[in-house]
Protein backbone atom coordinates (compact mmCIF):
# COMPACT_ATOMS: atom_id res chain seq x y z
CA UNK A 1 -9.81 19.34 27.20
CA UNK A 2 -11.86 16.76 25.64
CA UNK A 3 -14.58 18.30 23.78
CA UNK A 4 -16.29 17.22 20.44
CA UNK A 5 -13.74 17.33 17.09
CA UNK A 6 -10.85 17.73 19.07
CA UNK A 7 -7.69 16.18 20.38
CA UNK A 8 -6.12 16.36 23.10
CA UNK A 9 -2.05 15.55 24.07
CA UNK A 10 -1.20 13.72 27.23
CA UNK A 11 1.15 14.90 29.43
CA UNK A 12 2.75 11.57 30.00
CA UNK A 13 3.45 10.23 26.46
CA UNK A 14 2.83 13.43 24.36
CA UNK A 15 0.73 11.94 22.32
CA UNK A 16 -2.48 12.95 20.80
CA UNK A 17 -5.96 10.93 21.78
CA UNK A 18 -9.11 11.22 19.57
CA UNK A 19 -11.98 12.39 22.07
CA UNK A 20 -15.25 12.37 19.27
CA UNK A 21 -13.93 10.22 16.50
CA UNK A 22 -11.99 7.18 15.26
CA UNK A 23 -9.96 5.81 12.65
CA UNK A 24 -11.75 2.68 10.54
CA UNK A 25 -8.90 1.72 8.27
CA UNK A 26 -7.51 2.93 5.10
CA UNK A 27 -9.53 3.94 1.96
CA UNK A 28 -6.75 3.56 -0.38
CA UNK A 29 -2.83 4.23 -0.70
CA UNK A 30 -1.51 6.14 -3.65
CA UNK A 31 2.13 5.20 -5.19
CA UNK A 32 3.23 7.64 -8.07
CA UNK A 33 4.23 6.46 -11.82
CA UNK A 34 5.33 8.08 -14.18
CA UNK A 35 3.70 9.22 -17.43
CA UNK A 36 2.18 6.20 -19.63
CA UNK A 37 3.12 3.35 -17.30
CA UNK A 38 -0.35 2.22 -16.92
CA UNK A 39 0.40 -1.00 -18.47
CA UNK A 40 3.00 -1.87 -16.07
CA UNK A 41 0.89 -0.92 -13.53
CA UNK A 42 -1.56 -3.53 -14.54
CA UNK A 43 0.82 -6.22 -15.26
CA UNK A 44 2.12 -5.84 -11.97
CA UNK A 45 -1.22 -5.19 -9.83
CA UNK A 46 -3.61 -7.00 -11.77
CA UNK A 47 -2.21 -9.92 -13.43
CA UNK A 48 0.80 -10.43 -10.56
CA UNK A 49 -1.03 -9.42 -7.65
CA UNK A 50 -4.24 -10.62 -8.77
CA UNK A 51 -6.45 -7.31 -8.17
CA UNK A 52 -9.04 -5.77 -9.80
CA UNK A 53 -8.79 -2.92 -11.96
CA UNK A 54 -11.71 0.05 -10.78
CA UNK A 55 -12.87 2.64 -13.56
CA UNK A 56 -11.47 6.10 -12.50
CA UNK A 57 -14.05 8.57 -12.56
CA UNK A 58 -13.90 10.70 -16.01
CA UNK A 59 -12.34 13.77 -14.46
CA UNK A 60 -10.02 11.79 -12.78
CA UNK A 61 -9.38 9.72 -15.79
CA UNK A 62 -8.01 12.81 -18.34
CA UNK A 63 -4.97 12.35 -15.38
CA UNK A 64 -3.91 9.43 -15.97
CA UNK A 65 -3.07 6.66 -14.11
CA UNK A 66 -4.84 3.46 -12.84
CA UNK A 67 -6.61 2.31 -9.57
CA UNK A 68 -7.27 -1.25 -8.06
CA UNK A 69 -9.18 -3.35 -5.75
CA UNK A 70 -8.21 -6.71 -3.79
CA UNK A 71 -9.16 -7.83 -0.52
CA UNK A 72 -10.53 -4.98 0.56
CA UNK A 73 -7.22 -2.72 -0.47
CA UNK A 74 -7.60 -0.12 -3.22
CA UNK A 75 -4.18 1.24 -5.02
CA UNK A 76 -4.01 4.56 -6.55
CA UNK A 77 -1.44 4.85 -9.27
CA UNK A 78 -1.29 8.58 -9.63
CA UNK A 79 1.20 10.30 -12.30
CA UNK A 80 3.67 12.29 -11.42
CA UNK A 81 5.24 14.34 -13.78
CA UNK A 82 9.04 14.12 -12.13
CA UNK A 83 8.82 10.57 -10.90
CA UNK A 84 10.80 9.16 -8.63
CA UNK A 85 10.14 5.63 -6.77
CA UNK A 86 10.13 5.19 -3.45
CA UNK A 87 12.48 3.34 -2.46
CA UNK A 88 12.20 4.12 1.76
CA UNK A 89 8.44 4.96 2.10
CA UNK A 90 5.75 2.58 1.36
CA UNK A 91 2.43 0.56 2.42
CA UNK A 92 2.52 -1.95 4.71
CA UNK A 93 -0.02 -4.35 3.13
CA UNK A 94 -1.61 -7.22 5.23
CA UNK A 95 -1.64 -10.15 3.59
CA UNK A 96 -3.23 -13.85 4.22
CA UNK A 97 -0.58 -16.57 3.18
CA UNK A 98 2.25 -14.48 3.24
CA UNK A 99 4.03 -17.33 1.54
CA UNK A 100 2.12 -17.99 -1.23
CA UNK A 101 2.68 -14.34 -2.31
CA UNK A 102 6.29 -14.38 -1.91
CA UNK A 103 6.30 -17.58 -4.38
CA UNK A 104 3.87 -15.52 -6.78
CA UNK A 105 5.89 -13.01 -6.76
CA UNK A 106 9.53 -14.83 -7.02
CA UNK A 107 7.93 -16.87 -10.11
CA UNK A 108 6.87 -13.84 -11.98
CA UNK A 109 10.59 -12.15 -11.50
CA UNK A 110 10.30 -9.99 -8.48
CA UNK A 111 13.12 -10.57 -5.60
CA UNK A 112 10.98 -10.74 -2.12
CA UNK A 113 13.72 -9.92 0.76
CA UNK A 114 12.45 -11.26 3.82
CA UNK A 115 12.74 -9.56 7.32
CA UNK A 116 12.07 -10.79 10.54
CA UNK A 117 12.66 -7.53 12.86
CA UNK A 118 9.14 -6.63 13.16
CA UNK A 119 8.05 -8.50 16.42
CA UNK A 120 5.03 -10.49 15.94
CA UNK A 121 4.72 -10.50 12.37
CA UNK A 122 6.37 -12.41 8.89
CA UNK A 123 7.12 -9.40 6.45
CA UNK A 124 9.23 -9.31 3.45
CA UNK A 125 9.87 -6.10 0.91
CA UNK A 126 9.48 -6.17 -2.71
CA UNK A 127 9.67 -3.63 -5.68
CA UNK A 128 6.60 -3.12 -8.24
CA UNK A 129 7.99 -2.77 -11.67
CA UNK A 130 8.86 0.69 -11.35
CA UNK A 131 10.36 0.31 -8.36
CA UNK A 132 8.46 1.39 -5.86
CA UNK A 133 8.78 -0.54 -2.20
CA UNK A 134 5.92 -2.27 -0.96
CA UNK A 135 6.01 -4.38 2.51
CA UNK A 136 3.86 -7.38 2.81
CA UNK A 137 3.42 -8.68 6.64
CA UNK A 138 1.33 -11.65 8.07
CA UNK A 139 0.73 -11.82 12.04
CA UNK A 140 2.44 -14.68 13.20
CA UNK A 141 0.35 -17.25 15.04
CA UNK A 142 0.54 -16.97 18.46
């Protein structure tokens, strides 16, 4: 069945096809903090990383929180009243000289771990200052 707004699953792979739409990307990933770590969260993602911080709209605001812009990636810091980090789940984040960021990163105090078992690409893991994962990868030129 491929009919407008609907998907349909292959009988070879299992897997579901789009028929009338398509991805474009992400709008933004959301990592959780916990309750007045804002200005961690901007020592890490705006003077480390380099990104802009966005104004929150009001209603959003009175939650807490912080959001930010680079490259065309937006982070959500959201609060979450039990916080935990993530320590297994995170973003992947696409990055242009991969090694240049690493370097940032070691020089402000934040162990990169580099791992090369993702075919095709440079990657290496790192912790924001509450210690949630992030992976950084760079295609490899072929």
């Amino acid at each position: 069945m491929t009919t407008e707004n609907t998907a349909e699953t292959t009988e070879e792979t299992g897997a579901e096809t789009a028929s009338a739409y398509s991805f474009g990307g992400l709008h933004h990933v959301q990592l959780a903090i916990p309750a007045g770590a804002e200005d961690l969260c901007r020592q890490f993602w705006g003077e480390v990383m380099g990104m802009t911080e966005l104004e929150k709209p009001p209603v959003l605001a009175a939650r807490g929180g912080c959001w930010f812009r680079g490259g065309g990636l937006e982070v959500h810091l959201g609060v979450e009243q039990e916080f935990s980090p993530a320590r297994k789940a995170h973003p992947g984040i696409l990055v242009r000289s991969l090694r240049d960021l690493a370097k940032r990163l070691e020089e402000c105090g934040h162990e990169v771990t580099w791992d090369d078992n993702f075919p095709g690409h440079d990657r290496f893991y790192a912790f924001d200052k509450l210690g949630n994962r992030l992976e950084f990868l760079e295609p490899q030129a072929s």
